[in-house]
PDB file of N, CA and C in Angstrom:
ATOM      1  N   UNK A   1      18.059  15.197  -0.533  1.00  0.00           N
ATOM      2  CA  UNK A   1      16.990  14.561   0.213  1.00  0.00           C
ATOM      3  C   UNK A   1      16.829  13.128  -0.296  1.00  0.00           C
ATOM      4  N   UNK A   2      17.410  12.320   0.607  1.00  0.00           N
ATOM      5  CA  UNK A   2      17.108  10.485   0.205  1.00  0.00           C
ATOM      6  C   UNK A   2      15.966   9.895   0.435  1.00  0.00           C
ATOM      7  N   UNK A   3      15.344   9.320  -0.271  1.00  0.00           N
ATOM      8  CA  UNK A   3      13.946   8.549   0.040  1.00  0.00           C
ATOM      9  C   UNK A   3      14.002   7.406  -0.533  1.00  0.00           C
ATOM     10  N   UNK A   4      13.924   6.421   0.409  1.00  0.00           N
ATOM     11  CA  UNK A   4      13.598   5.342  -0.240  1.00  0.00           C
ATOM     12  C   UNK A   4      12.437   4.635  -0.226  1.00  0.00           C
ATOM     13  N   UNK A   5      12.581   3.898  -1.650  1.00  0.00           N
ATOM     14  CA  UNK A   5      11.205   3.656  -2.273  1.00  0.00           C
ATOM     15  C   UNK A   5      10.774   2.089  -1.727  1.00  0.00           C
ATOM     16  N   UNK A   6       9.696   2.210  -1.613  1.00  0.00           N
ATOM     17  CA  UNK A   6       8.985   0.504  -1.767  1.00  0.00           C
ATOM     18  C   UNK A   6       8.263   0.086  -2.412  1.00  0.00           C
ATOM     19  N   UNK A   7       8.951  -1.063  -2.988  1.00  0.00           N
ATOM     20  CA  UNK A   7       8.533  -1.730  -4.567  1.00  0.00           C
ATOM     21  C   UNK A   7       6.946  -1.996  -4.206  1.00  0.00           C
ATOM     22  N   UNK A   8       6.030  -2.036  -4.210  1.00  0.00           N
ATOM     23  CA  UNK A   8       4.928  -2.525  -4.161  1.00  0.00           C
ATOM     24  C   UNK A   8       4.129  -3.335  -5.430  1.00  0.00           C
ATOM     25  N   UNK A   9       4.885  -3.222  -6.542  1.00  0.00           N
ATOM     26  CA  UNK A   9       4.200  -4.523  -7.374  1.00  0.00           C
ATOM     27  C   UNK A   9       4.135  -3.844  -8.768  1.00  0.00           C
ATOM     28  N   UNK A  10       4.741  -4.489  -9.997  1.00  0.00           N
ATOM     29  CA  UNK A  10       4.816  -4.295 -11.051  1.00  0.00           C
ATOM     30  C   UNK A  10       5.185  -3.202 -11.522  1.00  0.00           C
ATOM     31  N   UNK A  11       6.223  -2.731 -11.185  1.00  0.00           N
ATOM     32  CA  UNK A  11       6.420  -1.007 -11.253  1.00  0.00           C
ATOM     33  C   UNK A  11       6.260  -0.004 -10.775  1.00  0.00           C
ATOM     34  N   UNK A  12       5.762  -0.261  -9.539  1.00  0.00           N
ATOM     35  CA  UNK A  12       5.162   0.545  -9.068  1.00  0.00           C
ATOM     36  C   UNK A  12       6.132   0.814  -7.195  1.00  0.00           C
ATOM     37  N   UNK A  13       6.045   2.350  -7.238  1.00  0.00           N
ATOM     38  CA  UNK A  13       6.664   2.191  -5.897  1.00  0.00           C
ATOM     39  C   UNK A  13       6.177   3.476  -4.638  1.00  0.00           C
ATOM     40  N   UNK A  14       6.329   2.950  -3.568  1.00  0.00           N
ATOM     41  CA  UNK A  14       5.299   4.234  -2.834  1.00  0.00           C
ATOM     42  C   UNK A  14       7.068   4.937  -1.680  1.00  0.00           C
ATOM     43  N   UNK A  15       6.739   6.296  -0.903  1.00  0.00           N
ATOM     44  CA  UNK A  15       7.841   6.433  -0.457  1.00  0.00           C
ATOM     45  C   UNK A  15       7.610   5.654   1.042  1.00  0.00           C
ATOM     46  N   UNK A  16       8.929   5.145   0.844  1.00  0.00           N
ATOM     47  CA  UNK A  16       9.078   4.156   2.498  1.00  0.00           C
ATOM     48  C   UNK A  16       8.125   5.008   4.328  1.00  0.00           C
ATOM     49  N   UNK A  17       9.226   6.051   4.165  1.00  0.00           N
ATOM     50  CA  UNK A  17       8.548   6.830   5.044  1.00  0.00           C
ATOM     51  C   UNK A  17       7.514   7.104   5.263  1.00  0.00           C
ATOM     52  N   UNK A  18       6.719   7.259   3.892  1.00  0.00           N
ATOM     53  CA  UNK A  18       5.048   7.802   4.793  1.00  0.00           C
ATOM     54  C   UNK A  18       4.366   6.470   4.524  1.00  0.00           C
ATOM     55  N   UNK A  19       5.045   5.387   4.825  1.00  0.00           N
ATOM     56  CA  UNK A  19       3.890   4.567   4.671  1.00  0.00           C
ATOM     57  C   UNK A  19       3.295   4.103   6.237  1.00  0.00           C
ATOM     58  N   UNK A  20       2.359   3.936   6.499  1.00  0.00           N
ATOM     59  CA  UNK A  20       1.880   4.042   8.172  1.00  0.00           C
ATOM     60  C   UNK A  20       1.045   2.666   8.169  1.00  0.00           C
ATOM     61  N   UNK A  21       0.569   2.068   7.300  1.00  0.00           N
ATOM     62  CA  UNK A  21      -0.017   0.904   7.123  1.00  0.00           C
ATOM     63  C   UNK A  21       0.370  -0.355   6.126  1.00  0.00           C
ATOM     64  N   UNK A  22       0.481  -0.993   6.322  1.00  0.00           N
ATOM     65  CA  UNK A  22      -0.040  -2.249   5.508  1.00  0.00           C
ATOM     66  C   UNK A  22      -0.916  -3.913   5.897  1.00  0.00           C
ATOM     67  N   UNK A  23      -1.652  -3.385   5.144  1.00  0.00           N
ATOM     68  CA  UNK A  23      -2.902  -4.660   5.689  1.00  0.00           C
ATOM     69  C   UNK A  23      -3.914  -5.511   4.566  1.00  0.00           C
ATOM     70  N   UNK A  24      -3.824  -6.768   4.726  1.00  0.00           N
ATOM     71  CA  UNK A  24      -5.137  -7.428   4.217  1.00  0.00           C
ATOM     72  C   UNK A  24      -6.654  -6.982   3.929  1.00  0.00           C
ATOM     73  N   UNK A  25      -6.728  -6.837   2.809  1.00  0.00           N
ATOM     74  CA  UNK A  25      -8.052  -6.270   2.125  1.00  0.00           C
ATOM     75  C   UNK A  25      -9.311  -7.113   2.654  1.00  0.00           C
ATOM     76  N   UNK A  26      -8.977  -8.170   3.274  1.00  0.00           N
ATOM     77  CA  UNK A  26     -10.306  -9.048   3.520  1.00  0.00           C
ATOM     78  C   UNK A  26     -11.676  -8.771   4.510  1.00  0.00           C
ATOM     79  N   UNK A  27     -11.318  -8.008   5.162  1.00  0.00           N
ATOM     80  CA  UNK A  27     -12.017  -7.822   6.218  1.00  0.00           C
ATOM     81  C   UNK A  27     -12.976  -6.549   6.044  1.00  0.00           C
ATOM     82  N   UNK A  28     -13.822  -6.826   6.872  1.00  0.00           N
ATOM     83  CA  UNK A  28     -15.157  -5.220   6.264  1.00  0.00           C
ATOM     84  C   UNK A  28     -14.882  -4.326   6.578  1.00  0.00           C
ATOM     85  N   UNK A  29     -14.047  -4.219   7.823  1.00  0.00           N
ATOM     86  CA  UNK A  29     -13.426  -3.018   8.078  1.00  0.00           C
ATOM     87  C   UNK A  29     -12.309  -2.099   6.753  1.00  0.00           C
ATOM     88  N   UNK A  30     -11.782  -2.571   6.359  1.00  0.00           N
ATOM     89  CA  UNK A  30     -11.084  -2.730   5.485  1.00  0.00           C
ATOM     90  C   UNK A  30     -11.930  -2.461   4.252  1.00  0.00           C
ATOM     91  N   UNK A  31     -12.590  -3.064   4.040  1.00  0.00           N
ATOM     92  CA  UNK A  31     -13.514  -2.671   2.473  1.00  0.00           C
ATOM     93  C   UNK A  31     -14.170  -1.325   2.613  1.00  0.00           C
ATOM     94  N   UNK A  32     -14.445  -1.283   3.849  1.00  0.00           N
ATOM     95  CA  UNK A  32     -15.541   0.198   4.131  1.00  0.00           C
ATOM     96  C   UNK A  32     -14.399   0.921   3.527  1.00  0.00           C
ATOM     97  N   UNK A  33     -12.792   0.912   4.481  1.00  0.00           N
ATOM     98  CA  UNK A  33     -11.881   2.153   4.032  1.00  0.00           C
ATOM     99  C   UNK A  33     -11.998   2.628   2.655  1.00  0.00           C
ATOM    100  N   UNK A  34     -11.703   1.176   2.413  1.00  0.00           N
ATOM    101  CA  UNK A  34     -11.291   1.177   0.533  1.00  0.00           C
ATOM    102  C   UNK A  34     -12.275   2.030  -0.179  1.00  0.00           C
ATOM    103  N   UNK A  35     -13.836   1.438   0.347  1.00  0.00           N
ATOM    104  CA  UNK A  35     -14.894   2.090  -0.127  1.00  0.00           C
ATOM    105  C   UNK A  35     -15.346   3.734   0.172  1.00  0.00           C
ATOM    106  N   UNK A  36     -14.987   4.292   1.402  1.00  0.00           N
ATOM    107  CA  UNK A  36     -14.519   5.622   1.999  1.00  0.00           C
ATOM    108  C   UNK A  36     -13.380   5.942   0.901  1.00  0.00           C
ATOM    109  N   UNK A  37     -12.481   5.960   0.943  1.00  0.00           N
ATOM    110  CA  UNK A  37     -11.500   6.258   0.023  1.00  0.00           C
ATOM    111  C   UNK A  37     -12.116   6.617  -1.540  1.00  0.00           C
ATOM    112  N   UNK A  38     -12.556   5.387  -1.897  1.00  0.00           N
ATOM    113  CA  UNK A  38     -12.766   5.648  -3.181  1.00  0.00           C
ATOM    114  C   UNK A  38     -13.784   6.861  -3.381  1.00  0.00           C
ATOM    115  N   UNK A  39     -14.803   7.039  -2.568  1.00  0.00           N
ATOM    116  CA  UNK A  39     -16.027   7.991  -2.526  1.00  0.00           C
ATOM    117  C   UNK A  39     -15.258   9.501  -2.509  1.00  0.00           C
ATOM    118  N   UNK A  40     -13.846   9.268  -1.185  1.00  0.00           N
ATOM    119  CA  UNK A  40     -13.168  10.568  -1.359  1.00  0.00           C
ATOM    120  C   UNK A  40     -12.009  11.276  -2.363  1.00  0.00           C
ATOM    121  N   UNK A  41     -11.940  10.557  -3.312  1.00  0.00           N
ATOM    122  CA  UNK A  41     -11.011  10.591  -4.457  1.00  0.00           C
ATOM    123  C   UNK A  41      -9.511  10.028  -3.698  1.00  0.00           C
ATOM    124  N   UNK A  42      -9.139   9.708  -2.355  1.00  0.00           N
ATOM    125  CA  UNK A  42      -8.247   9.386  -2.426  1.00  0.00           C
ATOM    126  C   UNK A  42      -7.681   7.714  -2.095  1.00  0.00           C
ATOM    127  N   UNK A  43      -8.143   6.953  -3.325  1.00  0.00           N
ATOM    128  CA  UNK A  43      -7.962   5.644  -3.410  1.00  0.00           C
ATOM    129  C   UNK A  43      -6.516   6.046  -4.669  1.00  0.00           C
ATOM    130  N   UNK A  44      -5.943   4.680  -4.759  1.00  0.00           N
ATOM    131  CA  UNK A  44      -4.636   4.993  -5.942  1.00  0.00           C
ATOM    132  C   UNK A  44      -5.017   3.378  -5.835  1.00  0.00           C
ATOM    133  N   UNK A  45      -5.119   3.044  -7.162  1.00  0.00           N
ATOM    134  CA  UNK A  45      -5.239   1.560  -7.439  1.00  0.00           C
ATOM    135  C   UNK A  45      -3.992   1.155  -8.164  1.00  0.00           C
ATOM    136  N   UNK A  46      -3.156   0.609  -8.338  1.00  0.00           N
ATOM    137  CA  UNK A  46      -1.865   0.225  -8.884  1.00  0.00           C
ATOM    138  C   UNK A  46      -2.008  -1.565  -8.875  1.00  0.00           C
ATOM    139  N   UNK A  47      -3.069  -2.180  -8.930  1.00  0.00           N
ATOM    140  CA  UNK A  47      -3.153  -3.672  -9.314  1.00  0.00           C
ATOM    141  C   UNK A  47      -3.335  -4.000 -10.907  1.00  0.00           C
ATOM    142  N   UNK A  48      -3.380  -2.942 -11.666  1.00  0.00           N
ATOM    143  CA  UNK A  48      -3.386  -3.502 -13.284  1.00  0.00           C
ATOM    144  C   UNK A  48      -4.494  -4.532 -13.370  1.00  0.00           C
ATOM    145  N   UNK A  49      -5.410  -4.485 -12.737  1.00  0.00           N
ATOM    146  CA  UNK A  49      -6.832  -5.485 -13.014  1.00  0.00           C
ATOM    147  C   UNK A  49      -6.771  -6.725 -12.441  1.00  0.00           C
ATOM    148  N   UNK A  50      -5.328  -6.914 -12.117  1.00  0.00           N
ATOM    149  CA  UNK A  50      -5.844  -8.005 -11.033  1.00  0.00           C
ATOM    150  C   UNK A  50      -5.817  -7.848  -9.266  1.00  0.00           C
ATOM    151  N   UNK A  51      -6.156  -8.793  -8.616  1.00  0.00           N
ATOM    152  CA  UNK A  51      -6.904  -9.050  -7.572  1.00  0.00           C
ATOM    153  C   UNK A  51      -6.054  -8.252  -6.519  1.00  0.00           C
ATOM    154  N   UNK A  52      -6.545  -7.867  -6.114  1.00  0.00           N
ATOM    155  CA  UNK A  52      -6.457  -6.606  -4.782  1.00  0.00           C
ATOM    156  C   UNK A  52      -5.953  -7.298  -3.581  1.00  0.00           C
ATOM    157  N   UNK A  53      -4.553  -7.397  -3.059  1.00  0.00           N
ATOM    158  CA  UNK A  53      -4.058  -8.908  -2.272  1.00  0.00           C
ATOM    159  C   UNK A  53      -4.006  -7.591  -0.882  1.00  0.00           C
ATOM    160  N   UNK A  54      -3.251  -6.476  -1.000  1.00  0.00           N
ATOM    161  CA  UNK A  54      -3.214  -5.620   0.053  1.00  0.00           C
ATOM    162  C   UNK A  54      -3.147  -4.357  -0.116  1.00  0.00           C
ATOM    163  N   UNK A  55      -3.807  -3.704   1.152  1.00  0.00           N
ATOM    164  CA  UNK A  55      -3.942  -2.214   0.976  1.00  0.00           C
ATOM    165  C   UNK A  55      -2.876  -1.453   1.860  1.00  0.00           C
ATOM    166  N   UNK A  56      -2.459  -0.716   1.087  1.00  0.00           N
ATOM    167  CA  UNK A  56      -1.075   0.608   2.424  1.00  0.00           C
ATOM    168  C   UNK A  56      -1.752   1.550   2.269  1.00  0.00           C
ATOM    169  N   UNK A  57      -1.500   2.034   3.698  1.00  0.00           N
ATOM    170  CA  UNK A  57      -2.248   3.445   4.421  1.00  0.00           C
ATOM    171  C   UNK A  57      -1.044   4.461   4.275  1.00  0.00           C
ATOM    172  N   UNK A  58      -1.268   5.117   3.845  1.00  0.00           N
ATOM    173  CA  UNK A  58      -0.462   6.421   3.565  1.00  0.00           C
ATOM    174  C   UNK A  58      -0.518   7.596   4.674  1.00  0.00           C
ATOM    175  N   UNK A  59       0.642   8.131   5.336  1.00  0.00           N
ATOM    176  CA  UNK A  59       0.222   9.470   6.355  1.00  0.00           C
ATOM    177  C   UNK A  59      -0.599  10.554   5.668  1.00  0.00           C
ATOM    178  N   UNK A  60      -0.476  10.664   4.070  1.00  0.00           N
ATOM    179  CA  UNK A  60      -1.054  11.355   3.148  1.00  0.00           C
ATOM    180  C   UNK A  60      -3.035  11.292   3.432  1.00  0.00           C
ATOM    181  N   UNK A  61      -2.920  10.219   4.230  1.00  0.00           N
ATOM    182  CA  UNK A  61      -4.533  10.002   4.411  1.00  0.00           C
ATOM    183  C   UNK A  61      -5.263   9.116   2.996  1.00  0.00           C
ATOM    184  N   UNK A  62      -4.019   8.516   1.998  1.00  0.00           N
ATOM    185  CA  UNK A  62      -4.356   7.507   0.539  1.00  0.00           C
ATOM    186  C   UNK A  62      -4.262   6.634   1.058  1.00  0.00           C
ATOM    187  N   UNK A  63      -5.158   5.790   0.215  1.00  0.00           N
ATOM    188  CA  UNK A  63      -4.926   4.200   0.368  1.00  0.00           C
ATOM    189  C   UNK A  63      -4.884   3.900  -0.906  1.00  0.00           C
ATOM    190  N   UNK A  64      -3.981   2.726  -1.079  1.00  0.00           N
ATOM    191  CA  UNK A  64      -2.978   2.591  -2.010  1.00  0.00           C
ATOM    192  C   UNK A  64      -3.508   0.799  -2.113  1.00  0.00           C
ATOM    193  N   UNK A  65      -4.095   0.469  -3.324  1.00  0.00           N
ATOM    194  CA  UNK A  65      -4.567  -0.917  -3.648  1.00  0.00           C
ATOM    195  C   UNK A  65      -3.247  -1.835  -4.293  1.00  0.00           C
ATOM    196  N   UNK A  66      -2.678  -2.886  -4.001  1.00  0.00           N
ATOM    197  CA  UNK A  66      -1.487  -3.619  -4.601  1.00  0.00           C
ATOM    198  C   UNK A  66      -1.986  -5.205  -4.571  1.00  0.00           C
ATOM    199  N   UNK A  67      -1.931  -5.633  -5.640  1.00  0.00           N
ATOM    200  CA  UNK A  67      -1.679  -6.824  -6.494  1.00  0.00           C
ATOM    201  C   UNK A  67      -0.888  -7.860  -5.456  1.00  0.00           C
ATOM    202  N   UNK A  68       0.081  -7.394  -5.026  1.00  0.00           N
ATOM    203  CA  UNK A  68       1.009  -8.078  -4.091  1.00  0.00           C
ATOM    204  C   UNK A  68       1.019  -8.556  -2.759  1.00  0.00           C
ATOM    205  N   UNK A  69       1.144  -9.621  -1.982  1.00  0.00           N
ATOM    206  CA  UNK A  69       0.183 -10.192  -0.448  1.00  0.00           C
ATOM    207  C   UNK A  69       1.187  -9.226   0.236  1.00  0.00           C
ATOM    208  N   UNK A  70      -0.115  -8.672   1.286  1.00  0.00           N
ATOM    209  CA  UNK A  70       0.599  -7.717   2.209  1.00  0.00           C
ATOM    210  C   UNK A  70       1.745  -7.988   3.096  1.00  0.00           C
ATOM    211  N   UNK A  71       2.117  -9.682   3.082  1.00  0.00           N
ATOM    212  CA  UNK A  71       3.113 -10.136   3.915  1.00  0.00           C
ATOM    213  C   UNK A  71       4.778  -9.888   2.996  1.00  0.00           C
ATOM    214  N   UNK A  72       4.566 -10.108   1.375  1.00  0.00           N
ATOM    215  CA  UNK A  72       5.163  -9.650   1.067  1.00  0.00           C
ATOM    216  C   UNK A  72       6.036  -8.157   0.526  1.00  0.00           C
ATOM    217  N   UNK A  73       4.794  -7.349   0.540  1.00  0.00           N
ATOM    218  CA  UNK A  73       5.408  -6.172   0.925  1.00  0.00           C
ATOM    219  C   UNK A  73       5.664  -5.435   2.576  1.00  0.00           C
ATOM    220  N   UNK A  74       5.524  -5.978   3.260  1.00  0.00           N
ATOM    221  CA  UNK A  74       6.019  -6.070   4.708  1.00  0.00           C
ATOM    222  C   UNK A  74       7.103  -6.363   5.174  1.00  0.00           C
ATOM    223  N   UNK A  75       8.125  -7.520   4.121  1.00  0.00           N
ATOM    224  CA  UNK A  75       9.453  -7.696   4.297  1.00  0.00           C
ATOM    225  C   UNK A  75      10.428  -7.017   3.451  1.00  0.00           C
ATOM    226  N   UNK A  76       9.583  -6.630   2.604  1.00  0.00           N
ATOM    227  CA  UNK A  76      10.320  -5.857   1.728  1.00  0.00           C
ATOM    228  C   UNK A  76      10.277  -4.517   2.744  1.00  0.00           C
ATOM    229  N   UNK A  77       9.638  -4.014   3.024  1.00  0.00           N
ATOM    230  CA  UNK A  77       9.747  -2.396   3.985  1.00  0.00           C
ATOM    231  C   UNK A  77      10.550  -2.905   5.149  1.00  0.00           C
ATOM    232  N   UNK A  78      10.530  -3.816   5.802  1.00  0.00           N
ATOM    233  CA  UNK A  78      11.571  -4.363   6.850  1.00  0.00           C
ATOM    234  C   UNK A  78      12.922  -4.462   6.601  1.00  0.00           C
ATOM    235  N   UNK A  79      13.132  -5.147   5.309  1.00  0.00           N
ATOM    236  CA  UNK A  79      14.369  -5.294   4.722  1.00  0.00           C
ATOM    237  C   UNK A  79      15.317  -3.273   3.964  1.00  0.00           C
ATOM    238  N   UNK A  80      14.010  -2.383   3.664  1.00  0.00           N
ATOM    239  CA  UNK A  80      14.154  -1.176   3.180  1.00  0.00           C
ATOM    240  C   UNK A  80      14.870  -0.370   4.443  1.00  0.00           C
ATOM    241  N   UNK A  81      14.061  -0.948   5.635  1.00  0.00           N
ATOM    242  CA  UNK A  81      14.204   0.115   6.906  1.00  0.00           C
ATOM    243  C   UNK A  81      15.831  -0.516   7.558  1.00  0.00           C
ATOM    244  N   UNK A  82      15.406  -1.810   7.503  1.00  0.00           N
ATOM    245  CA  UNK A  82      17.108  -2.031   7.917  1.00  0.00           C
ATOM    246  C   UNK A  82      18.057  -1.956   6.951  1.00  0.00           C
ATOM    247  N   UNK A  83      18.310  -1.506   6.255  1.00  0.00           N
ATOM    248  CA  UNK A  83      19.443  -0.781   5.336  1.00  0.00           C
ATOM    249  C   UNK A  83      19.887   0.552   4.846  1.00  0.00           C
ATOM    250  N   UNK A  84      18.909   1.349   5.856  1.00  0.00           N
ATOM    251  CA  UNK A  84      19.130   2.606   6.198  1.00  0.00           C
ATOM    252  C   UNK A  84      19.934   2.941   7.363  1.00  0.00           C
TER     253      UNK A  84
END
């Protein structure tokens, strides 16, 4: 069973396939999730204390906090999907 991974920032990597989102933390819509999430235990923070650049939505129903601008992990999953 092959899965490939996406780097999402400092070590850290989520599986390509279930990822169903990636988006900019800025917006209130967006903070509510984060803030929903966190209330439901399923937030995963992987920024090491610094600043929260983008959030991925997981089919898992997680949201997944990354250090890294969501534009750049967006080409990286583009670049993942076309080399499959």
């Amino acid at each position: 069973m092959d899965q490939n991974l996406l780097n999402i920032g400092f070590g850290n990597t989520v599986v390509a396939e279930r990822v169903v989102a990636i988006v900019s933390p800025n917006s209130a819509p967006m903070k509510r999730l984060k803030d929903e999430a966190r209330d439901e235990k399923r937030l995963v923070d992987v920024t090491h204390g610094r600043k929260t650049r983008s959030i991925i939505i997981m089919d898992s129903n997680h949201i997944v906090l990354s250090a890294i601008q969501a534009e750049t992990i967006s080409q990286r999953y583009t670049t993942l999907k076309g080399a499959v």
